[in-house]
C-alpha atoms as a PDB file:
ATOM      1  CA  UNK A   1      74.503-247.725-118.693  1.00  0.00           C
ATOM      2  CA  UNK A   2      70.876-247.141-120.102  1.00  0.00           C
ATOM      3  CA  UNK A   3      67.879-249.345-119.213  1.00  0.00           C
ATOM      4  CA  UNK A   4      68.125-251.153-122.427  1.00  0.00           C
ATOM      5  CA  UNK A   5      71.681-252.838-121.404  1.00  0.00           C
ATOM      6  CA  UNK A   6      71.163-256.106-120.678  1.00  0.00           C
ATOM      7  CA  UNK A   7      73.440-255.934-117.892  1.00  0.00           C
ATOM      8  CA  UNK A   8      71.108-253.011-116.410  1.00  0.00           C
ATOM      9  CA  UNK A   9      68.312-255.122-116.675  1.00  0.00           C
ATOM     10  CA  UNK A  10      70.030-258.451-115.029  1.00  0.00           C
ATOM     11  CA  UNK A  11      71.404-255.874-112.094  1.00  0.00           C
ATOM     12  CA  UNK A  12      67.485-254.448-111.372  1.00  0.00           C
ATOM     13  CA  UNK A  13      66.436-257.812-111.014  1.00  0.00           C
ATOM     14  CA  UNK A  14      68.880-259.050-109.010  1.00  0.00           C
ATOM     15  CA  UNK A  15      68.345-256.024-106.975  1.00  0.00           C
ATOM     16  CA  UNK A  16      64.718-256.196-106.880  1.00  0.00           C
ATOM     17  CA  UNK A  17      64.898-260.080-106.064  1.00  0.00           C
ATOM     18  CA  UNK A  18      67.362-259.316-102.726  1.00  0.00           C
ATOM     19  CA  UNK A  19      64.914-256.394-101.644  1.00  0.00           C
ATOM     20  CA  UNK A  20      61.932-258.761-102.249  1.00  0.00           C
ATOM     21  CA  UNK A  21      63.292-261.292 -99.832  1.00  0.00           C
ATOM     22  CA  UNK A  22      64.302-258.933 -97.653  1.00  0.00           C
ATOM     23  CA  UNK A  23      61.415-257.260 -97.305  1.00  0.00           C
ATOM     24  CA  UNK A  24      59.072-260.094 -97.114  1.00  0.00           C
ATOM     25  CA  UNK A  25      61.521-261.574 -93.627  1.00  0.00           C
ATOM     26  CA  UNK A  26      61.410-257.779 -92.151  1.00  0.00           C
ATOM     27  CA  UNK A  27      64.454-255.946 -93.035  1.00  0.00           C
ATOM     28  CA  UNK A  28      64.070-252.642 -93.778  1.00  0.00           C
ATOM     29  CA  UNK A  29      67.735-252.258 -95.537  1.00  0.00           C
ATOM     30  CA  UNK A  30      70.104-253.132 -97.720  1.00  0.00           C
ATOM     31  CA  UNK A  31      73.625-253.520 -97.079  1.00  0.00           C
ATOM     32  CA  UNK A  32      75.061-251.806-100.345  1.00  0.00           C
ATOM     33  CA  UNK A  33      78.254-253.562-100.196  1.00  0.00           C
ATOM     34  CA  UNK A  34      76.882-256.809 -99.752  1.00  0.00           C
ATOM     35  CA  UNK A  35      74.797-256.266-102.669  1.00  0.00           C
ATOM     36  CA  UNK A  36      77.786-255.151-105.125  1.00  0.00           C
ATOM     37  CA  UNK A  37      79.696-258.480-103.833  1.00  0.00           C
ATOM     38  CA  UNK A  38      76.548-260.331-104.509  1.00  0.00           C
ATOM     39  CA  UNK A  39      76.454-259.240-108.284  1.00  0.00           C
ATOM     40  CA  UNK A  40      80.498-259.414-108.894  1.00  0.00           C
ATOM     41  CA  UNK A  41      81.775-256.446-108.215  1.00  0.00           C
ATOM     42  CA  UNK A  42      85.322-256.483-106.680  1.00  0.00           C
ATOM     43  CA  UNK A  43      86.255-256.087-103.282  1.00  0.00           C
ATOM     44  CA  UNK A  44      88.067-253.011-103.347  1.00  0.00           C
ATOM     45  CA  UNK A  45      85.156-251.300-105.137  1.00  0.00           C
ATOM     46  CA  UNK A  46      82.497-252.878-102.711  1.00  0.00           C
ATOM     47  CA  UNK A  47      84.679-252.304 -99.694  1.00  0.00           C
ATOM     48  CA  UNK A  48      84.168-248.393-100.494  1.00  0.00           C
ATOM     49  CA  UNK A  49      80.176-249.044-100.411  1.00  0.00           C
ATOM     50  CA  UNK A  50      80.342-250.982 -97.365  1.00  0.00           C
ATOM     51  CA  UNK A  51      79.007-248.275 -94.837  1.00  0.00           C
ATOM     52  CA  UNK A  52      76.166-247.644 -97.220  1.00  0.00           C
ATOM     53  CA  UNK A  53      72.343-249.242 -97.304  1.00  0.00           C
ATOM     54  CA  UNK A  54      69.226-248.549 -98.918  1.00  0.00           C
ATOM     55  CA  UNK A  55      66.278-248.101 -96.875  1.00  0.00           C
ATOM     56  CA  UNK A  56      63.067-250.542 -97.881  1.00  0.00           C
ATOM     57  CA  UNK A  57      60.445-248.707 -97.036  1.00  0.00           C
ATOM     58  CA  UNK A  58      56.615-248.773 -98.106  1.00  0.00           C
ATOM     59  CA  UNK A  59      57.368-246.944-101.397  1.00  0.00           C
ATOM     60  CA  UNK A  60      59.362-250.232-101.910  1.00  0.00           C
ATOM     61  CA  UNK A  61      56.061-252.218-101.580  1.00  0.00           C
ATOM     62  CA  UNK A  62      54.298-250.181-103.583  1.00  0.00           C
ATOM     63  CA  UNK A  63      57.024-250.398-106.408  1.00  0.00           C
ATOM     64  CA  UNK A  64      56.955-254.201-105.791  1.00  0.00           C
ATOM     65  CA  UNK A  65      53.089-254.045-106.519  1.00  0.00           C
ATOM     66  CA  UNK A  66      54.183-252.558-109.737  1.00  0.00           C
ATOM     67  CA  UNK A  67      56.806-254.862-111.319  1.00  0.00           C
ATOM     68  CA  UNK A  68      54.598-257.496-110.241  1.00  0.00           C
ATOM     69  CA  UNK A  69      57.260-258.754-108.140  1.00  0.00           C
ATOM     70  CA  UNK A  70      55.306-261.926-106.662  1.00  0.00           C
ATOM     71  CA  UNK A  71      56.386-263.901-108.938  1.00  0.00           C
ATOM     72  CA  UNK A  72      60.377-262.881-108.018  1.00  0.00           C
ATOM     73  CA  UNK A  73      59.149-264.441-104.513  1.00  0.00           C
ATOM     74  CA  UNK A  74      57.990-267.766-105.923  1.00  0.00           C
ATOM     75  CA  UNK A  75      60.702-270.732-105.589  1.00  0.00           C
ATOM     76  CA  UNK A  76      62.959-271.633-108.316  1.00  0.00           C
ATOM     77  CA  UNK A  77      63.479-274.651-107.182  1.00  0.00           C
ATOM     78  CA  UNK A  78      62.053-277.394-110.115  1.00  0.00           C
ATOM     79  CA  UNK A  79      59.702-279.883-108.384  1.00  0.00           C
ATOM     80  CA  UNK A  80      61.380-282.643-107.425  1.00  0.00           C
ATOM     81  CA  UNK A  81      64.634-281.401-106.510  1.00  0.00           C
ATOM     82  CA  UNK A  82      66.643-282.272-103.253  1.00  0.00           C
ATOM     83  CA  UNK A  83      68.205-279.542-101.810  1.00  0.00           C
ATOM     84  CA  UNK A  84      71.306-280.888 -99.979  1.00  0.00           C
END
């Protein structure tokens, strides 16, 4: 897959999203697995991952600080809207 994919792209940011959040409520990993479930992958195939993580360290910060990920954190949520 090469960074111009689409798909590649979608994936990073889904990925970079997750690790935002996760990083901003104090978790320092991420459950591999969890994260291929998350962006459709099948069972079996995440099942295999499921003993795996990625570690969100302070080179994760800084890498947020250059995607300009802030703007990942900000709500999605249009004004207005009841969450139920």
């Amino acid at each position: 897959m090469q960074e111009t994919d689409p798909l590649y792209e979608y994936v990073r940011t889904v990925m970079l999203e997750v690790m935002a959040v996760l990083y901003a409520n104090g978790q320092r990993q991420l459950h591999v697995g969890a994260m291929m479930r998350l962006i459709g992958v099948d069972e079996e195939r995440a099942a295999m991952h499921d003993d795996d993580r990625i570690d969100i360290d302070e080179s994760f910060a800084e890498l947020a600080n250059d995607v300009n990920i802030k703007h990942l954190l900000q709500s999605r949520i249009p004004d207005g809207a009841t969450i139920h």
